[in-house]
Protein backbone atom coordinates (compact mmCIF):
# COMPACT_ATOMS: atom_id res chain seq x y z
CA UNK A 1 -69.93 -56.90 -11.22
CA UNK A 2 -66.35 -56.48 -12.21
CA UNK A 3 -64.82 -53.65 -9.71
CA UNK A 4 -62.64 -50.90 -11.43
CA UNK A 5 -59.08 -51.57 -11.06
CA UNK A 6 -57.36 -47.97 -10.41
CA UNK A 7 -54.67 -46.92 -12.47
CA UNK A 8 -51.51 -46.85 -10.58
CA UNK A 9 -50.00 -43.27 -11.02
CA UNK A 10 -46.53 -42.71 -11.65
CA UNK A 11 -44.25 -41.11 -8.87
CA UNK A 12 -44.00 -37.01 -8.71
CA UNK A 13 -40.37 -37.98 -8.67
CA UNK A 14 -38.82 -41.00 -10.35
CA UNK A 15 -35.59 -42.43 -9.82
CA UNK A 16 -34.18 -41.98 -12.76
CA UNK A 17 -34.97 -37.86 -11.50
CA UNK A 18 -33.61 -38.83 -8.36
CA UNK A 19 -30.28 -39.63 -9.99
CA UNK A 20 -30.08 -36.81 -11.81
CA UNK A 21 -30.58 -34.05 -8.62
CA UNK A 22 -28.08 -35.96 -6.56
CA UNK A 23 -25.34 -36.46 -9.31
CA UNK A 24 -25.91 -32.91 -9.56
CA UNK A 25 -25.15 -31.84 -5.87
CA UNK A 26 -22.14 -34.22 -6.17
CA UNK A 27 -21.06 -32.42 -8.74
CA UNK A 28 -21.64 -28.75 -6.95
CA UNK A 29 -19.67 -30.14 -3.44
CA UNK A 30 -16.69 -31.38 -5.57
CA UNK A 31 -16.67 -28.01 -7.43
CA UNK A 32 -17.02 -26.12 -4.26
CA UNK A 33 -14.15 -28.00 -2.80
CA UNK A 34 -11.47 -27.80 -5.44
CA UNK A 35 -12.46 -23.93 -5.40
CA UNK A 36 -11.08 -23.67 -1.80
CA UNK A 37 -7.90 -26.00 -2.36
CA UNK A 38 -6.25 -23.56 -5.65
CA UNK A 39 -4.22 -21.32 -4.46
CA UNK A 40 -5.72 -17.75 -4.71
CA UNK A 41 -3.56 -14.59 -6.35
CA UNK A 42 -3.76 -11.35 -4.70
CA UNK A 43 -5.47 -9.95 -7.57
CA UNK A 44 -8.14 -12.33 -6.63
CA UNK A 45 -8.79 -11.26 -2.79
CA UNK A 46 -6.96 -9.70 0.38
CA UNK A 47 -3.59 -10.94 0.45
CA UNK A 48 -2.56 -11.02 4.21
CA UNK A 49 1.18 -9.31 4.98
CA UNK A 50 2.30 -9.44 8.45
CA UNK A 51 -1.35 -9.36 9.73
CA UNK A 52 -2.66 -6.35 7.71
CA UNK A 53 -5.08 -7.29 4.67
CA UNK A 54 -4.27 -6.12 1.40
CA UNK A 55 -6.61 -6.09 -1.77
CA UNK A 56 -5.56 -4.67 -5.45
CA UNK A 57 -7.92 -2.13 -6.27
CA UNK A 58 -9.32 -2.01 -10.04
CA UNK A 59 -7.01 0.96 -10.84
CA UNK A 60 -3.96 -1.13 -9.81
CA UNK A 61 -3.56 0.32 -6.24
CA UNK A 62 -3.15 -1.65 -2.86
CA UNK A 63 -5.85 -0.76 -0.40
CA UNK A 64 -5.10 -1.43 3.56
CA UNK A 65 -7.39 -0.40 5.64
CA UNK A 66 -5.14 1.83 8.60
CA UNK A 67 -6.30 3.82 11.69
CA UNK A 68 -5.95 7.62 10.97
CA UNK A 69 -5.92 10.06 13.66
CA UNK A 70 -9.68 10.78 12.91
CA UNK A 71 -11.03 6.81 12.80
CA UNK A 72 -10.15 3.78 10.56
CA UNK A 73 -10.37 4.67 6.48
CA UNK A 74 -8.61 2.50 3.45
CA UNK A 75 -5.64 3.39 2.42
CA UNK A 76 -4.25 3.29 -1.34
CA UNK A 77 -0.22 2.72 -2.13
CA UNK A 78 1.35 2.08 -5.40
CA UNK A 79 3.25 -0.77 -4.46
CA UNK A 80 2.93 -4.04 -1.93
CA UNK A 81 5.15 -4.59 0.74
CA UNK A 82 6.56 -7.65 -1.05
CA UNK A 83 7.65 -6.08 -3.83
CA UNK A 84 9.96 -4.09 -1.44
CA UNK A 85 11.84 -6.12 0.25
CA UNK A 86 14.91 -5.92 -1.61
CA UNK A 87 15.16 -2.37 -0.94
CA UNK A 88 17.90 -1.71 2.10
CA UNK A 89 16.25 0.87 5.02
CA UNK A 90 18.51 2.33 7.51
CA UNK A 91 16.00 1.77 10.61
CA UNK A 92 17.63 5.49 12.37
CA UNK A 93 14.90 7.26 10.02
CA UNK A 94 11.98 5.61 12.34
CA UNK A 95 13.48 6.67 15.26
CA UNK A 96 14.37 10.10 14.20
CA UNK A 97 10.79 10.42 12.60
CA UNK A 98 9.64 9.16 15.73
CA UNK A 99 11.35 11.48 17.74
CA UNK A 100 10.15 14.28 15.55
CA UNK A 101 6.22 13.25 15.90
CA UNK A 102 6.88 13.07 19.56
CA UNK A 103 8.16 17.05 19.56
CA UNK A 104 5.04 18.30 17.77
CA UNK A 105 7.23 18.65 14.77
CA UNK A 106 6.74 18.74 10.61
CA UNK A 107 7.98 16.59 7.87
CA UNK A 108 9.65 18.69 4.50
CA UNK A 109 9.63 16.61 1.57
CA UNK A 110 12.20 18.31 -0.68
CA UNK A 111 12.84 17.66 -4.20
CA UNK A 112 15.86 17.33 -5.94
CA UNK A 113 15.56 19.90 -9.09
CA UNK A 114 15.78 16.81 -11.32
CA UNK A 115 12.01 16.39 -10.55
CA UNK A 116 10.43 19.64 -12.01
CA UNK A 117 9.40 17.44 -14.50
CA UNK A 118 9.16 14.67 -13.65
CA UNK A 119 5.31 13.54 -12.10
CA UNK A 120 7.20 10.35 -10.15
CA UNK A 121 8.66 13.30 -7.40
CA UNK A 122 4.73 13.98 -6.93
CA UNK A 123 4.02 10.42 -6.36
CA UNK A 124 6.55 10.08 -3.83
CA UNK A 125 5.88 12.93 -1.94
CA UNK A 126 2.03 12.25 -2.02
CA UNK A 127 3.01 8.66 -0.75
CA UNK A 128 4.73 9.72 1.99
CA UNK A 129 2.28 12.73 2.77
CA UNK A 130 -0.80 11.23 3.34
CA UNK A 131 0.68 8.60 6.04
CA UNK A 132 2.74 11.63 7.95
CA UNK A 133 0.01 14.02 7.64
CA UNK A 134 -3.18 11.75 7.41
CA UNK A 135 -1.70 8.92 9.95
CA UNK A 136 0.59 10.62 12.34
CA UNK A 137 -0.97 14.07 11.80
CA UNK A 138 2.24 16.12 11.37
CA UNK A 139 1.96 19.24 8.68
CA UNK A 140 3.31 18.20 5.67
CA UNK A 141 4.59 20.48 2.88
CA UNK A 142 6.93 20.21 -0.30
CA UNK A 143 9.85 21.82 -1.50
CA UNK A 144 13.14 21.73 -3.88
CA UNK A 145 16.46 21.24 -2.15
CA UNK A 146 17.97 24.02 -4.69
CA UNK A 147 16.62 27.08 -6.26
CA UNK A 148 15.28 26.42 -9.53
CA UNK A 149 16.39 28.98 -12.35
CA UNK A 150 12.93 31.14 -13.24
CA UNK A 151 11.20 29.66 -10.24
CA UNK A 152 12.11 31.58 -7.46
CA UNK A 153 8.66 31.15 -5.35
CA UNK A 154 9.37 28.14 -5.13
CA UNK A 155 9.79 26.67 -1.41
CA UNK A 156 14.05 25.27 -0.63
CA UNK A 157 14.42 23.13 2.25
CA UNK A 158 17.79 21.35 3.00
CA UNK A 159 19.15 19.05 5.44
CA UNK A 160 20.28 22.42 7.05
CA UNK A 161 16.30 22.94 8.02
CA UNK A 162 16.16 19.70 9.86
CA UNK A 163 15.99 19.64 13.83
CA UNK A 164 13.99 18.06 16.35
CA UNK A 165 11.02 19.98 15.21
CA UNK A 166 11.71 19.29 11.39
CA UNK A 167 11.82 16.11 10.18
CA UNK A 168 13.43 16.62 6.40
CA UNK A 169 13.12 13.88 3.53
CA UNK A 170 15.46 14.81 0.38
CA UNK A 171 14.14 12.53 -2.53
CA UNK A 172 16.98 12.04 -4.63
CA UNK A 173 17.59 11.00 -7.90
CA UNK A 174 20.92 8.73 -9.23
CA UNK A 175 21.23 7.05 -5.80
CA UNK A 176 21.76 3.56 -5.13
CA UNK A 177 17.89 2.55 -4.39
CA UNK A 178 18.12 2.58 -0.87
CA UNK A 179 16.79 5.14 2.45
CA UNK A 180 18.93 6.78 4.69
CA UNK A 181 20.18 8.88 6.86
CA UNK A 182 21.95 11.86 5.95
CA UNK A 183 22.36 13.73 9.52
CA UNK A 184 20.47 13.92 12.57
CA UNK A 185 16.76 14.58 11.49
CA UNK A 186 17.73 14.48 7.57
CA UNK A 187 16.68 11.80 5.71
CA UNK A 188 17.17 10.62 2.26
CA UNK A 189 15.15 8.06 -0.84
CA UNK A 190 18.79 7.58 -2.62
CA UNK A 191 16.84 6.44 -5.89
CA UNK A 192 18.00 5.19 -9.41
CA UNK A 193 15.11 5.95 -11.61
CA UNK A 194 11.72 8.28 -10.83
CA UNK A 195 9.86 5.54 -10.58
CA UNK A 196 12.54 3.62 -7.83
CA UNK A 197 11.76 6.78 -5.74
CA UNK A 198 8.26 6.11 -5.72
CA UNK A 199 9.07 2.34 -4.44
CA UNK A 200 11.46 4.02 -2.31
CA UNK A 201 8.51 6.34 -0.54
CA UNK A 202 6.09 2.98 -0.72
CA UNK A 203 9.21 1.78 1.43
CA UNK A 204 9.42 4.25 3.99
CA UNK A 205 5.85 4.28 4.83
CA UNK A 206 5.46 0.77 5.19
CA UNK A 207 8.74 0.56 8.22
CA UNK A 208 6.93 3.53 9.86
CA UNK A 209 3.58 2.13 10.11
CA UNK A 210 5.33 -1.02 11.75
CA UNK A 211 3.94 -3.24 7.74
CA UNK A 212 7.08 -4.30 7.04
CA UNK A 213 9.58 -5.08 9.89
């Protein structure tokens, strides 16, 4: 009797299979690998400036996450630190800032009149605010440097209100884009354009918080 010769079954994997799954890791590792060698854009993830990590927000501001006086939160700024550089910063408006936290003090933010209209004196003031006030934890208020015809409620503050309990920031327009000092206490964003004193307040926050040296 003639035994029954089994049918030899094929292989749950053939190499032909075999080929394909491992040309197909290859293919994953190489990918994986060139990802990590390009270069990556800011836009793309944090961007690291003098240790601190920054990462463009959807809405097109920088978010840092700082220690406030109340626990570690993010931060959003209109501008990154690179993008200032050019900008020259007398470093006496640290140390008379400084000195002013130290007292107890307030910061005045105050306007020149050319800003009643003009939504980029906001911006600055905001930038600077929520660092001095949020940060440091000094009140913070606004205010013109000059009456303003038909607005007479409206707060005036002056290099002549600065001491060592008043730390006073004039934001200034036709300058010659730089900070600085005016007198002891009295401090200045000598700005070009409304949207330079922004920058210019993106500046000054940065060289207090010890960003940008």
């Amino acid at each position: 009797m003639r035994k029954r010769v089994k049918k030899r079954q094929d292989p749950y994997i053939t190499n032909k299979v075999l080929v394909g799954v491992l040309l197909f890791v290859l293919v994953v590792l190489v990918a994986f690998v060139v990802y990590r060698l390009i270069p990556v854009s800011p836009q793309d993830s944090p961007y690291v400036y003098n240790g601190y990590e920054f990462e463009l927000s959807p809405d097109g501001f920088w978010r840092v996450p700082l220690q406030a006086w109340y626990g570690e939160r993010n931060f959003f700024f209109y501008n990154h630190p690179s993008d200032l550089e050019h900008y020259p910063y007398d470093p006496r408006v640290n140390t008379y800032l400084a000195a002013v936290h130290q007292n107890g003090g307030e910061v005045i933010i105050a306007l020149d009149p050319e800003y009643a209209n003009e939504t980029a004196g906001a911006m600055a003031s905001v930038e600077v605010a929520k660092v001095t006030s949020q940060i440091f934890g000094m009140p913070t208020s606004a205010a013109y440097t000059e009456p303003i015809p038909g607005d007479d409620d409206l707060p005036v503050a002056n290099c002549n209100n600065a001491s060592p309990q008043v730390f006073v920031l004039n934001v200034k327009l036709n300058g010659n884009n730089s900070v600085g000092i005016q007198q002891d206490f009295c401090a200045a964003l000598y700005a070009e354009t409304p949207r330079d004193a922004v920058n210019l307040a993106s500046l000054l926050v940065y060289k207090n918080l010890g960003i940008m040296k």
